[in-house]
PDB file of N, CA and C in Angstrom:
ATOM      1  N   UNK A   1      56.887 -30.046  35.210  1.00  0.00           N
ATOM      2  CA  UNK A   1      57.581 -28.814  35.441  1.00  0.00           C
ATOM      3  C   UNK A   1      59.044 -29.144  35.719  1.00  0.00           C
ATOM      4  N   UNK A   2      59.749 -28.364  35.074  1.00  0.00           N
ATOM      5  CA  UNK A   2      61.204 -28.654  35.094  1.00  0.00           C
ATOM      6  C   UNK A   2      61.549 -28.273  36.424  1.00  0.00           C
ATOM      7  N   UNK A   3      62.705 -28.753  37.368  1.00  0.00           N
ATOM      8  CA  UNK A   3      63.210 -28.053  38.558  1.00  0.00           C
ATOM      9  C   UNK A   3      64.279 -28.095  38.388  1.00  0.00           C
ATOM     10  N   UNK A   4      65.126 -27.054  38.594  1.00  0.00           N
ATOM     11  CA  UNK A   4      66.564 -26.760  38.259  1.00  0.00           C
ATOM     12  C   UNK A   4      67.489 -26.853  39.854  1.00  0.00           C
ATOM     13  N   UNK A   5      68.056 -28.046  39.800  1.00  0.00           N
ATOM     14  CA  UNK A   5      68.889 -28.326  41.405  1.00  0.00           C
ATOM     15  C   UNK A   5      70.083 -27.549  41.338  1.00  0.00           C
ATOM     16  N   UNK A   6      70.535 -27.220  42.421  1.00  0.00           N
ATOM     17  CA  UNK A   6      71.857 -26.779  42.810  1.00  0.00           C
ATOM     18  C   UNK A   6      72.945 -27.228  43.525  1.00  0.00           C
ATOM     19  N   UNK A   7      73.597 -26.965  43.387  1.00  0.00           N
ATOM     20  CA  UNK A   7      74.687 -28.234  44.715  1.00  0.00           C
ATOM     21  C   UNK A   7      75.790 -27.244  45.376  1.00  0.00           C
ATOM     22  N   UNK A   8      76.393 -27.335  46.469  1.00  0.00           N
ATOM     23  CA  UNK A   8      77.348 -26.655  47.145  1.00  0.00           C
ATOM     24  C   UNK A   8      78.581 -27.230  46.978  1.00  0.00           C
ATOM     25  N   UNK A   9      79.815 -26.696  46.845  1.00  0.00           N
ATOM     26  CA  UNK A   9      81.339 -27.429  47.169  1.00  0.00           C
ATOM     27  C   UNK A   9      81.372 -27.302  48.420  1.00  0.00           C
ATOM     28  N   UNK A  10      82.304 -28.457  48.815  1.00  0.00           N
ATOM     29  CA  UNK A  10      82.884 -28.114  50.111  1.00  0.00           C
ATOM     30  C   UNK A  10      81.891 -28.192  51.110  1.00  0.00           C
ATOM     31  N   UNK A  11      80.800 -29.168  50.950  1.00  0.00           N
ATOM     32  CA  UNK A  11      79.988 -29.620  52.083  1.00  0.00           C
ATOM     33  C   UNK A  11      80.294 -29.926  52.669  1.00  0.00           C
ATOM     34  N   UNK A  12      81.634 -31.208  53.209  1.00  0.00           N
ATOM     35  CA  UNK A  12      82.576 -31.595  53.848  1.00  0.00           C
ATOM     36  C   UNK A  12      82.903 -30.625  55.091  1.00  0.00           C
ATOM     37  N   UNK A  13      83.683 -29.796  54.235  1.00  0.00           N
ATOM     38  CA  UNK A  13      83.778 -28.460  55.256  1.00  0.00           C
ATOM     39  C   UNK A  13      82.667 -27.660  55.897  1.00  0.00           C
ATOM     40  N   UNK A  14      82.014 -27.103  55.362  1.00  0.00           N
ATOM     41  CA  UNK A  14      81.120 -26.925  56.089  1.00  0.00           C
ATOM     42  C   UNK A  14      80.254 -27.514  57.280  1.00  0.00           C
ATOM     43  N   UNK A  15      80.068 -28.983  56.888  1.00  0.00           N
ATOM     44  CA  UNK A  15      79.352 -29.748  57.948  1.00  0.00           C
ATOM     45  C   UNK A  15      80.176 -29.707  59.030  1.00  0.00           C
ATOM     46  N   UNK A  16      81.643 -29.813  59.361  1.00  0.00           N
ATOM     47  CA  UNK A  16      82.542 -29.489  60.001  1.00  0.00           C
ATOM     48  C   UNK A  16      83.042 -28.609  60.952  1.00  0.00           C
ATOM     49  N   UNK A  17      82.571 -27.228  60.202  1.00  0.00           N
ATOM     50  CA  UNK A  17      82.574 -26.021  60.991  1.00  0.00           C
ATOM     51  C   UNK A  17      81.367 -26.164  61.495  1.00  0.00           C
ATOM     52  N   UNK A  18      80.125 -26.711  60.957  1.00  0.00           N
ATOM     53  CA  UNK A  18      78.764 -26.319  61.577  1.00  0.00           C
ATOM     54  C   UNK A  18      78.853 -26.860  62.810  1.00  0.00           C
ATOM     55  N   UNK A  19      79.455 -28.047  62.870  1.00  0.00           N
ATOM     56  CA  UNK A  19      79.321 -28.987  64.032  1.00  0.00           C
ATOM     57  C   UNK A  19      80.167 -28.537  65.165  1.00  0.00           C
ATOM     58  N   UNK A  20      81.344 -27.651  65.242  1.00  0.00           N
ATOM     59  CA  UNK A  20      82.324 -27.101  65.811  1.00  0.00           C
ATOM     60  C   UNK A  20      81.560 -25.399  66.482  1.00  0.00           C
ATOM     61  N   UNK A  21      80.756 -25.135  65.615  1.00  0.00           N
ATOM     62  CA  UNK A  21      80.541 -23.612  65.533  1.00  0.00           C
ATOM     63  C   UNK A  21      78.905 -23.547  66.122  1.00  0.00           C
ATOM     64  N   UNK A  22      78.276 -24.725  65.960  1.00  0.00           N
ATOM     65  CA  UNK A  22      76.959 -24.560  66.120  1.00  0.00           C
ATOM     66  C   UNK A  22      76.178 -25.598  66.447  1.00  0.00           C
ATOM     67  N   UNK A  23      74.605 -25.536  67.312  1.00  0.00           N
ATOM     68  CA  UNK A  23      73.603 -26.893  67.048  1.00  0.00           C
ATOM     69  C   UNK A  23      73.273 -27.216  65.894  1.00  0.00           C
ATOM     70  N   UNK A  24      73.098 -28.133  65.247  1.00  0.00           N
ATOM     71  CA  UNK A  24      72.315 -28.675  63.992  1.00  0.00           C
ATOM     72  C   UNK A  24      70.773 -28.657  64.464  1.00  0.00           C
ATOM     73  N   UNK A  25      70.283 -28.031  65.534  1.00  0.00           N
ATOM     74  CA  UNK A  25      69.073 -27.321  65.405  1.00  0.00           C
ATOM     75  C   UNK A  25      68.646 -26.015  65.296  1.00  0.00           C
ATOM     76  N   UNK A  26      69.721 -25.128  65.112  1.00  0.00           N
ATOM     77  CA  UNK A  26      69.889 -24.122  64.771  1.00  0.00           C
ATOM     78  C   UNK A  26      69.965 -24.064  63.463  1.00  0.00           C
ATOM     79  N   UNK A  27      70.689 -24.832  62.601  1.00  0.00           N
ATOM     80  CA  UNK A  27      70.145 -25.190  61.210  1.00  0.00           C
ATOM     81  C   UNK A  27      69.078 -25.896  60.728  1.00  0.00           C
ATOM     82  N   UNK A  28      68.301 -26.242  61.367  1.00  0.00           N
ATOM     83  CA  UNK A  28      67.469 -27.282  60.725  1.00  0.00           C
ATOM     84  C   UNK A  28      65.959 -25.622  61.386  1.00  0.00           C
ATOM     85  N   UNK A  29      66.235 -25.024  62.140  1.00  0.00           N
ATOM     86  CA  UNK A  29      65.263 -23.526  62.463  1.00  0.00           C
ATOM     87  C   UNK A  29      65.637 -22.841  60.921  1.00  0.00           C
ATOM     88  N   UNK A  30      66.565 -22.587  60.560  1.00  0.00           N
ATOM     89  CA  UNK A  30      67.042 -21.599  59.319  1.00  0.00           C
ATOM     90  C   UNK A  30      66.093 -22.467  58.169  1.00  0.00           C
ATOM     91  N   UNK A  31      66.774 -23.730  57.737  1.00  0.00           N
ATOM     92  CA  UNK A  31      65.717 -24.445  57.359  1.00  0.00           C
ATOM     93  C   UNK A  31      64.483 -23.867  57.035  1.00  0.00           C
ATOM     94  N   UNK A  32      63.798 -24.120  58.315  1.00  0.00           N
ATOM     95  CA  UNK A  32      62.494 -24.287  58.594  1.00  0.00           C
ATOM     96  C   UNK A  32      61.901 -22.751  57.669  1.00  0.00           C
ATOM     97  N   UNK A  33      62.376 -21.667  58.592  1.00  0.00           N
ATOM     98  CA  UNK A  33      62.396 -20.059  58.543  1.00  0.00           C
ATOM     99  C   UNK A  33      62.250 -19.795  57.152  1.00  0.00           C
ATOM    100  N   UNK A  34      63.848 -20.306  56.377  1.00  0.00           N
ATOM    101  CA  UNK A  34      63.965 -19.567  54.955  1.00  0.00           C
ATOM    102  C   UNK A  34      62.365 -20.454  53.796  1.00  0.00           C
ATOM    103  N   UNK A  35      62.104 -21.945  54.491  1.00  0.00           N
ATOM    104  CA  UNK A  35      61.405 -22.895  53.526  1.00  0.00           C
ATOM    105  C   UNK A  35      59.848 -21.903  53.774  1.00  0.00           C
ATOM    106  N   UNK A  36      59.474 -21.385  54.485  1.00  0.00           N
ATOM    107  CA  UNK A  36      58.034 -20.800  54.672  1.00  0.00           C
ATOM    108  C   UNK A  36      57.980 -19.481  54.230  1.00  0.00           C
ATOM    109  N   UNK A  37      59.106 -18.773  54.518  1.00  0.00           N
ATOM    110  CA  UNK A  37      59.350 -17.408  53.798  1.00  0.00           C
ATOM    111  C   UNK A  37      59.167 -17.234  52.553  1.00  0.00           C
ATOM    112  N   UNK A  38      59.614 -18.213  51.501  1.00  0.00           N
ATOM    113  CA  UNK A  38      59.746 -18.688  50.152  1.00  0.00           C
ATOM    114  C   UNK A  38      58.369 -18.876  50.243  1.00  0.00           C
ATOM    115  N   UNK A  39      57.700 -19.917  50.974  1.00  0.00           N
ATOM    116  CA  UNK A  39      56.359 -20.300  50.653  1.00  0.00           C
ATOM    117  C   UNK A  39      55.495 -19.393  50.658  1.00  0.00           C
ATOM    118  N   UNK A  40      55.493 -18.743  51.243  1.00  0.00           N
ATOM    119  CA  UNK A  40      54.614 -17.032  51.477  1.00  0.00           C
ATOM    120  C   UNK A  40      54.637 -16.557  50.192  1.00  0.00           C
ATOM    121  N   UNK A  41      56.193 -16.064  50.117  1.00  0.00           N
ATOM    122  CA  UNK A  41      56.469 -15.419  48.824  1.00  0.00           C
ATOM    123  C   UNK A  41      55.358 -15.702  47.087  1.00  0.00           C
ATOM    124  N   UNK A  42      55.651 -16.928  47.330  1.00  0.00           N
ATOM    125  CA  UNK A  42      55.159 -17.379  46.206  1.00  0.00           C
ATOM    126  C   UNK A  42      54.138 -17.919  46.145  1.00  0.00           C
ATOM    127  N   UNK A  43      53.364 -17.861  47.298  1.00  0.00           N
ATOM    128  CA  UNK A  43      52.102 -17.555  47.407  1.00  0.00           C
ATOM    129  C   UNK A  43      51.495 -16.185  46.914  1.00  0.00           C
ATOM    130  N   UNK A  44      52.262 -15.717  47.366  1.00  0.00           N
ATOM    131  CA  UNK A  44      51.736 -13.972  47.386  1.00  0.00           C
ATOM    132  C   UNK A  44      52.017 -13.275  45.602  1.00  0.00           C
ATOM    133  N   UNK A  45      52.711 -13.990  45.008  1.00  0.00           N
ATOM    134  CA  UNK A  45      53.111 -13.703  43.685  1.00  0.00           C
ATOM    135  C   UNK A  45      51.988 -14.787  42.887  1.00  0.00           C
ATOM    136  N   UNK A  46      51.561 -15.376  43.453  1.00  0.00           N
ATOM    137  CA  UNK A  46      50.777 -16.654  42.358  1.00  0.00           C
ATOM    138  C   UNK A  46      49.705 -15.804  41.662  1.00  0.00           C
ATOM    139  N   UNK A  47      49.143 -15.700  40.262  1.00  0.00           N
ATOM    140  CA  UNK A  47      48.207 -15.292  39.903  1.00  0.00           C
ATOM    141  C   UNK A  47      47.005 -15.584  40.670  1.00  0.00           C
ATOM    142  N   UNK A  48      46.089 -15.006  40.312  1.00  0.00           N
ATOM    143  CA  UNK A  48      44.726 -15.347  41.588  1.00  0.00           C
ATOM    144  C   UNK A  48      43.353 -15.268  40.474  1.00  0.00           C
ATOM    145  N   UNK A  49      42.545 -16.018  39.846  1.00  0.00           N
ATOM    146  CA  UNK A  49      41.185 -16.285  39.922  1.00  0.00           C
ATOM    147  C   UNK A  49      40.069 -16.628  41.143  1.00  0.00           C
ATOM    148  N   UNK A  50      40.906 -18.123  41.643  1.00  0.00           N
ATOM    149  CA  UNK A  50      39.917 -18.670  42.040  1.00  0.00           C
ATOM    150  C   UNK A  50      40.947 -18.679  43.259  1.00  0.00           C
ATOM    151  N   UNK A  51      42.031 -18.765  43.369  1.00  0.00           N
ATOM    152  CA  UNK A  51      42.792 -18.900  44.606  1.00  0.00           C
ATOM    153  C   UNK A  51      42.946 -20.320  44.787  1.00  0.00           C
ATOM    154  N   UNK A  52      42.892 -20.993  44.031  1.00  0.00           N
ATOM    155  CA  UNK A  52      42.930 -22.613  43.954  1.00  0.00           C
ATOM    156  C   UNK A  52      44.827 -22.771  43.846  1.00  0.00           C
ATOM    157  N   UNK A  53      45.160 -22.246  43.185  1.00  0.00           N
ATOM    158  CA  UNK A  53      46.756 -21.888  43.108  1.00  0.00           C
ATOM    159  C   UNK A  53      47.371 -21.750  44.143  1.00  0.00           C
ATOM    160  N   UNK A  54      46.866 -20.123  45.079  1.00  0.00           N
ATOM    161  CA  UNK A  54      47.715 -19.911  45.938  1.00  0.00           C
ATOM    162  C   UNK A  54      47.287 -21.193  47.105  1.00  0.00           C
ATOM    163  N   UNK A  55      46.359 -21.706  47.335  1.00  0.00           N
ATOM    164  CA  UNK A  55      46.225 -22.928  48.360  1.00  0.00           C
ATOM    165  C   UNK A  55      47.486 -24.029  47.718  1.00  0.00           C
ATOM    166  N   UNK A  56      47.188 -24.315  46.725  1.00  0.00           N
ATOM    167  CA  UNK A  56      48.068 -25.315  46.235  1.00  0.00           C
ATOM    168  C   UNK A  56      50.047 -25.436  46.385  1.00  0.00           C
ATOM    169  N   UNK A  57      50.068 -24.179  46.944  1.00  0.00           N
ATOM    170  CA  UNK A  57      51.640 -23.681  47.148  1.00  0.00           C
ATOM    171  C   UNK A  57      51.508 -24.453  48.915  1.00  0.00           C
ATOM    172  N   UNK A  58      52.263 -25.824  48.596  1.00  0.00           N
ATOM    173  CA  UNK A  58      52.612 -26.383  50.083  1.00  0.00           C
ATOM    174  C   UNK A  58      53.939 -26.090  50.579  1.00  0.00           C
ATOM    175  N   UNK A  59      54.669 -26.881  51.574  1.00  0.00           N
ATOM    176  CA  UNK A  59      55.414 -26.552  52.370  1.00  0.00           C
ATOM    177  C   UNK A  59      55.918 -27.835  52.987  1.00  0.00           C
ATOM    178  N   UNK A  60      57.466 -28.496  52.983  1.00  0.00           N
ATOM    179  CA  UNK A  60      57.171 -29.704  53.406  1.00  0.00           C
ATOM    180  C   UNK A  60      58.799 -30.109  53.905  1.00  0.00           C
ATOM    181  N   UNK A  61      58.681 -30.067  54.864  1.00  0.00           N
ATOM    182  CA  UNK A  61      60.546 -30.316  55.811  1.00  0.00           C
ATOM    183  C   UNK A  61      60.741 -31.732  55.793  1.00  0.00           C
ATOM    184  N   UNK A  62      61.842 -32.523  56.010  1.00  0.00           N
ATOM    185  CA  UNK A  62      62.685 -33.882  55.452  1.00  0.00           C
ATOM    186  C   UNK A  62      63.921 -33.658  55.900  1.00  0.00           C
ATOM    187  N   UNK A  63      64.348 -34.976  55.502  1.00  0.00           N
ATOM    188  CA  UNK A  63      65.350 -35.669  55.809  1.00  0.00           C
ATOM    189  C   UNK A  63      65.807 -34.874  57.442  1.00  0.00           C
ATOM    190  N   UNK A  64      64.986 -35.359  58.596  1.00  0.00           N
ATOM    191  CA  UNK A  64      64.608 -34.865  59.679  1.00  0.00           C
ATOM    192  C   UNK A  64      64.927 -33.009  59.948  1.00  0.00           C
ATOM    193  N   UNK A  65      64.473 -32.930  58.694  1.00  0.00           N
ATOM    194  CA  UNK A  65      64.229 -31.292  59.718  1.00  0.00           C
ATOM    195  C   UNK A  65      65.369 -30.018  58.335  1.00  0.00           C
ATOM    196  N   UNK A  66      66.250 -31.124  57.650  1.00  0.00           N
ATOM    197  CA  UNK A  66      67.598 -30.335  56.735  1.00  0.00           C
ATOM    198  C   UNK A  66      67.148 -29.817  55.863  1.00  0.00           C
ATOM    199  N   UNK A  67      65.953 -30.875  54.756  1.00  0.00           N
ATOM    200  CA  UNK A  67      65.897 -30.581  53.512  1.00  0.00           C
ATOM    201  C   UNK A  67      64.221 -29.527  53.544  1.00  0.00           C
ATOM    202  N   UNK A  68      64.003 -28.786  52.700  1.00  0.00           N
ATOM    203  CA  UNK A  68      63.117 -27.982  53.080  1.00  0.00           C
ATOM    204  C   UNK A  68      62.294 -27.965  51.345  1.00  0.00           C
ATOM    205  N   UNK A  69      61.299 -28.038  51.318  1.00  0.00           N
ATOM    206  CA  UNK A  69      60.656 -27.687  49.694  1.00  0.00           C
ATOM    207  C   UNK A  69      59.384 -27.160  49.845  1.00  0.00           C
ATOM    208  N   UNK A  70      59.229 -26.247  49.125  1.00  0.00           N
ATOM    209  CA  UNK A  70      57.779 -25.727  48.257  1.00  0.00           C
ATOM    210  C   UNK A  70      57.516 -25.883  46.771  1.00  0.00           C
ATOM    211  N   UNK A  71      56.542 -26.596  46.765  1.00  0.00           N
ATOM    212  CA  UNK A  71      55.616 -27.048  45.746  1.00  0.00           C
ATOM    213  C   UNK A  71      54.288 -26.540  45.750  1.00  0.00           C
ATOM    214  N   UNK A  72      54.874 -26.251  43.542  1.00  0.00           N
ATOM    215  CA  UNK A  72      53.118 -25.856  43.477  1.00  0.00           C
ATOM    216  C   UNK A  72      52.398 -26.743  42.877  1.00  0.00           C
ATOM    217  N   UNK A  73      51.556 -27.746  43.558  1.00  0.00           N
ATOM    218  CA  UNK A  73      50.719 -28.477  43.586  1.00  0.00           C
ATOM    219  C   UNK A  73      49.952 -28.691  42.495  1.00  0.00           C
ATOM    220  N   UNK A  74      49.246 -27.571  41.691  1.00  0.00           N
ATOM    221  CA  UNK A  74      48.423 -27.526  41.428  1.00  0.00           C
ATOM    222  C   UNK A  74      48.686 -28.053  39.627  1.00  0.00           C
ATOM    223  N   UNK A  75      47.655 -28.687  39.302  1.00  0.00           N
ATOM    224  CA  UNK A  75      48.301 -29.330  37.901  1.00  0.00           C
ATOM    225  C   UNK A  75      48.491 -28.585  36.992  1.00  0.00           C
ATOM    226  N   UNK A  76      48.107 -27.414  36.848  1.00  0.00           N
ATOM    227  CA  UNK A  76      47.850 -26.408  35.743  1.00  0.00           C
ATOM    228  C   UNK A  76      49.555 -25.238  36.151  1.00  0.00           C
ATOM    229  N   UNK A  77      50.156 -25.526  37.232  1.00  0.00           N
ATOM    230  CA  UNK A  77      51.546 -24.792  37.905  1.00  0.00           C
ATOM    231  C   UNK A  77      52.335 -24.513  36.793  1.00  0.00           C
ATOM    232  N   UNK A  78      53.062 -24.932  35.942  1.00  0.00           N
ATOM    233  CA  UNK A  78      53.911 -24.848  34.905  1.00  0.00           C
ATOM    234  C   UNK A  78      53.439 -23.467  34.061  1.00  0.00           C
ATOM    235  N   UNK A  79      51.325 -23.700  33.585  1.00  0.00           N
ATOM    236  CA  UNK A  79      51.157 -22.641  33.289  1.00  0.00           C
ATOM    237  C   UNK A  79      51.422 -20.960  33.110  1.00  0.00           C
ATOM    238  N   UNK A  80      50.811 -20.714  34.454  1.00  0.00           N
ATOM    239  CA  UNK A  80      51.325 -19.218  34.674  1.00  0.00           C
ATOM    240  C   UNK A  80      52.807 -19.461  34.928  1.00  0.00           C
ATOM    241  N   UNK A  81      54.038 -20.318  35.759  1.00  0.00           N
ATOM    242  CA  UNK A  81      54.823 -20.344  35.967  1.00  0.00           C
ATOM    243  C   UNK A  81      55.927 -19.655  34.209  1.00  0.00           C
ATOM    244  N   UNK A  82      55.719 -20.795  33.724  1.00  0.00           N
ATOM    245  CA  UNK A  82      56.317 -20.475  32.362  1.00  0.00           C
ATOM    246  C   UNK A  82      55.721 -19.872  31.307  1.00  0.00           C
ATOM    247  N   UNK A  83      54.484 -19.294  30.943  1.00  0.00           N
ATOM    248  CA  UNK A  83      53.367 -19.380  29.905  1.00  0.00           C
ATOM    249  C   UNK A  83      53.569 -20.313  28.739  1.00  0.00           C
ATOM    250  N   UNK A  84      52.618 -20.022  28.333  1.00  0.00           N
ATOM    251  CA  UNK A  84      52.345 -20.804  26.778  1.00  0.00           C
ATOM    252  C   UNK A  84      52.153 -19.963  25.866  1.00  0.00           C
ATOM    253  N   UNK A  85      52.133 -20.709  25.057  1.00  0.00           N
ATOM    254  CA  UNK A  85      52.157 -19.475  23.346  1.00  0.00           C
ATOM    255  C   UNK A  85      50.670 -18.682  23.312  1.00  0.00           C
ATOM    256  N   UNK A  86      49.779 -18.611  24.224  1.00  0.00           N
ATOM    257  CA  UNK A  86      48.518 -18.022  24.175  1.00  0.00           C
ATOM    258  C   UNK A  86      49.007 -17.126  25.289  1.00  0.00           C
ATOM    259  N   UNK A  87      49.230 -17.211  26.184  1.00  0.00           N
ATOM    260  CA  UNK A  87      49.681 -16.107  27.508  1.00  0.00           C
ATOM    261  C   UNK A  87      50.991 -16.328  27.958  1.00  0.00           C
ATOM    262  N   UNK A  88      51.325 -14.750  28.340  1.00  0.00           N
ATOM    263  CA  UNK A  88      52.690 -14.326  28.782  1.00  0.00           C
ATOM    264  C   UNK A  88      52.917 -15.169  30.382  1.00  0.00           C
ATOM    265  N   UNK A  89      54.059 -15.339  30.184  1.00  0.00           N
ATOM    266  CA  UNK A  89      54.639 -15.976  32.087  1.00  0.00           C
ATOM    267  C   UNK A  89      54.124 -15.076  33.040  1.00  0.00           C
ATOM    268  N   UNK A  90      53.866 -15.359  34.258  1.00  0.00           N
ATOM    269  CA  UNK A  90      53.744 -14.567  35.179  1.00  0.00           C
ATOM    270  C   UNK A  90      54.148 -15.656  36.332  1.00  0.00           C
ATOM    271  N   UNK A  91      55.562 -15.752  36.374  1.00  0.00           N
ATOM    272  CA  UNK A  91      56.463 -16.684  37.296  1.00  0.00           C
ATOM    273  C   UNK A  91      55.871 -16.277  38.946  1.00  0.00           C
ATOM    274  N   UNK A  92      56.032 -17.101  39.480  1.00  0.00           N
ATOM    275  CA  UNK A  92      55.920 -16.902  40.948  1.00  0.00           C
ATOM    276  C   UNK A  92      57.134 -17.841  41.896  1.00  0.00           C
ATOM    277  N   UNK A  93      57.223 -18.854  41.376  1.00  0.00           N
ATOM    278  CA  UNK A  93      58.075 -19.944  42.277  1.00  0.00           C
ATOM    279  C   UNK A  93      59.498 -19.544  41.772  1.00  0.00           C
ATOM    280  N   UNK A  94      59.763 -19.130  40.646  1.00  0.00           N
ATOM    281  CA  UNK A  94      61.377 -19.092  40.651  1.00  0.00           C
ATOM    282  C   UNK A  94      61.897 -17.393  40.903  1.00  0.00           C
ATOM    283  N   UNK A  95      60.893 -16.490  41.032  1.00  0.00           N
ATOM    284  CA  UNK A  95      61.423 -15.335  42.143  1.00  0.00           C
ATOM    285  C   UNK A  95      61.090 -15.542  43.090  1.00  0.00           C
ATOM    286  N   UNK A  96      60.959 -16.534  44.034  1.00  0.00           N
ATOM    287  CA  UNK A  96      60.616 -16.421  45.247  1.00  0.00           C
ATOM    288  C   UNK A  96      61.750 -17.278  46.141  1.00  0.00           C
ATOM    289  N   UNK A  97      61.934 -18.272  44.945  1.00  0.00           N
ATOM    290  CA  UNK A  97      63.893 -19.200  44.845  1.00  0.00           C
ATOM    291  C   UNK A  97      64.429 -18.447  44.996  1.00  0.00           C
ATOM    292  N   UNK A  98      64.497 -17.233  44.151  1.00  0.00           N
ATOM    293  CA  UNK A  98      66.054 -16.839  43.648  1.00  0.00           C
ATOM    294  C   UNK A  98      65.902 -15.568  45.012  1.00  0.00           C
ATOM    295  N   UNK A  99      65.021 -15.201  44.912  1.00  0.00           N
ATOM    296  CA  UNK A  99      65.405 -14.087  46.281  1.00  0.00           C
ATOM    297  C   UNK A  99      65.720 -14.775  47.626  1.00  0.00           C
ATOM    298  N   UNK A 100      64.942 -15.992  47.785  1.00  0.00           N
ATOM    299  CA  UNK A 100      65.306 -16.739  49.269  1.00  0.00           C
ATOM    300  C   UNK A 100      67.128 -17.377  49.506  1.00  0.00           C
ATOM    301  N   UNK A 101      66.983 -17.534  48.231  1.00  0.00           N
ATOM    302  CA  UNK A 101      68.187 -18.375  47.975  1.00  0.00           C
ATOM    303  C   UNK A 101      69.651 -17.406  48.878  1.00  0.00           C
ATOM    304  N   UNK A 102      69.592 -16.057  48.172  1.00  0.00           N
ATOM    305  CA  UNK A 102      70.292 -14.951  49.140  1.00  0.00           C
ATOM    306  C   UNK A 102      70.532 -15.065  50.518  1.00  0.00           C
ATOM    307  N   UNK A 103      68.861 -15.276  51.290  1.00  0.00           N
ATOM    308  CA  UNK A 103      69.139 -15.142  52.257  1.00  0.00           C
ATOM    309  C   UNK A 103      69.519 -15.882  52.870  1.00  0.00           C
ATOM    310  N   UNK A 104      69.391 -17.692  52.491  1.00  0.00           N
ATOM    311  CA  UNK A 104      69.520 -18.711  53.006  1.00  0.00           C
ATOM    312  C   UNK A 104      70.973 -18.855  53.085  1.00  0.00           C
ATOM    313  N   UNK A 105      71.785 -18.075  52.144  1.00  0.00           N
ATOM    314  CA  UNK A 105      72.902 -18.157  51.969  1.00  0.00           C
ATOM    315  C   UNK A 105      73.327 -17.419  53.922  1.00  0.00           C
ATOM    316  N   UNK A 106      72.844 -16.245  53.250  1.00  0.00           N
ATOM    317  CA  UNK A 106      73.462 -15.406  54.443  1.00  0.00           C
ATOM    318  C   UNK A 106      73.325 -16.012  55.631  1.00  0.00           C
ATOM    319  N   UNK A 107      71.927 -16.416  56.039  1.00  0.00           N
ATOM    320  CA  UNK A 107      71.660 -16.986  57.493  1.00  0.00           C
ATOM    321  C   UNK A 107      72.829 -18.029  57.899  1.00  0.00           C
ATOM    322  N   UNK A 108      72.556 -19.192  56.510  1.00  0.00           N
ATOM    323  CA  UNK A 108      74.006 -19.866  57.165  1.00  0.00           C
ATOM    324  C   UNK A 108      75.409 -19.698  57.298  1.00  0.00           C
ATOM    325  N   UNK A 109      75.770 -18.616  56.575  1.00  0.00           N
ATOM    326  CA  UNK A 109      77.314 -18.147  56.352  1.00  0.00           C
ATOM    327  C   UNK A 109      76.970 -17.544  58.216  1.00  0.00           C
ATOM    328  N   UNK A 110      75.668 -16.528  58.450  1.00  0.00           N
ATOM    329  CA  UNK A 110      76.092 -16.358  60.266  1.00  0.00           C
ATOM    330  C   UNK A 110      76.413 -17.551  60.666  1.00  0.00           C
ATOM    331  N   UNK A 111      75.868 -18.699  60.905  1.00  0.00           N
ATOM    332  CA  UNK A 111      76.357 -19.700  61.679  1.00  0.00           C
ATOM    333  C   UNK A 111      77.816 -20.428  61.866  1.00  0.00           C
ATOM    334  N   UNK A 112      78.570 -19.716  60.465  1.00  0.00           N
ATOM    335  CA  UNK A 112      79.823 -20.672  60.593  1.00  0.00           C
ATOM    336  C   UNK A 112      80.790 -19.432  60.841  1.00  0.00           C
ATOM    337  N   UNK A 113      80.313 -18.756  61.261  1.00  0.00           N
ATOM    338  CA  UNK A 113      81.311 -17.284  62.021  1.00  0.00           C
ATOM    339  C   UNK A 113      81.774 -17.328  63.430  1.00  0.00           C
TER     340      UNK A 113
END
């Protein structure tokens, strides 16, 4: 399954103000917050037979507490994610990105206010 990364400018700065403006456990909670919200999400969007899918949507914090990911586990994920030439997509993990992504934005833009 393809994963499409993103990167920020001006991390520099930011880490800067965060450290001036805030705990870095107050970010590493946002973290935590936005990475399970997402995980829900796309739980809750996963097609459902057997429910072997939505179990397979984990949850997993790093690089002590910063980096945050959900993965869908399950080997057959790409499937419904993207379809195949026999069945239509029925995405779950990349609306559940793209809406979190918003908020994750917002939560941390509060912190450097």
């Amino acid at each position: 399954m393809a994963i499409n990364a993103f990167s920020f400018k001006g991390i520099g700065d930011l880490q800067s103000k965060l450290k001036r403006n805030t705990s870095m456990s107050e970010v590493k909670n946002i973290v935590k917050a936005n990475t399970a919200e997402m995980n829900r999400n796309a739980q809750r969007n996963a097609s459902v037979d057997t429910g072997f899918l939505r179990r397979m949507i984990t949850m997993s914090l790093t690089n002590g507490g910063f980096t945050g990911r959900s993965i869908a586990g399950a080997e057959y994920s790409p499937y419904p994610e993207y379809g195949t030439r026999f069945m239509a997509a029925q995405p779950f993990m990349g609306p559940a990105y793209r809406e979190q992504k918003e908020k994750f934005k917002r939560d941390m833009q509060r912190l450097v206010k």
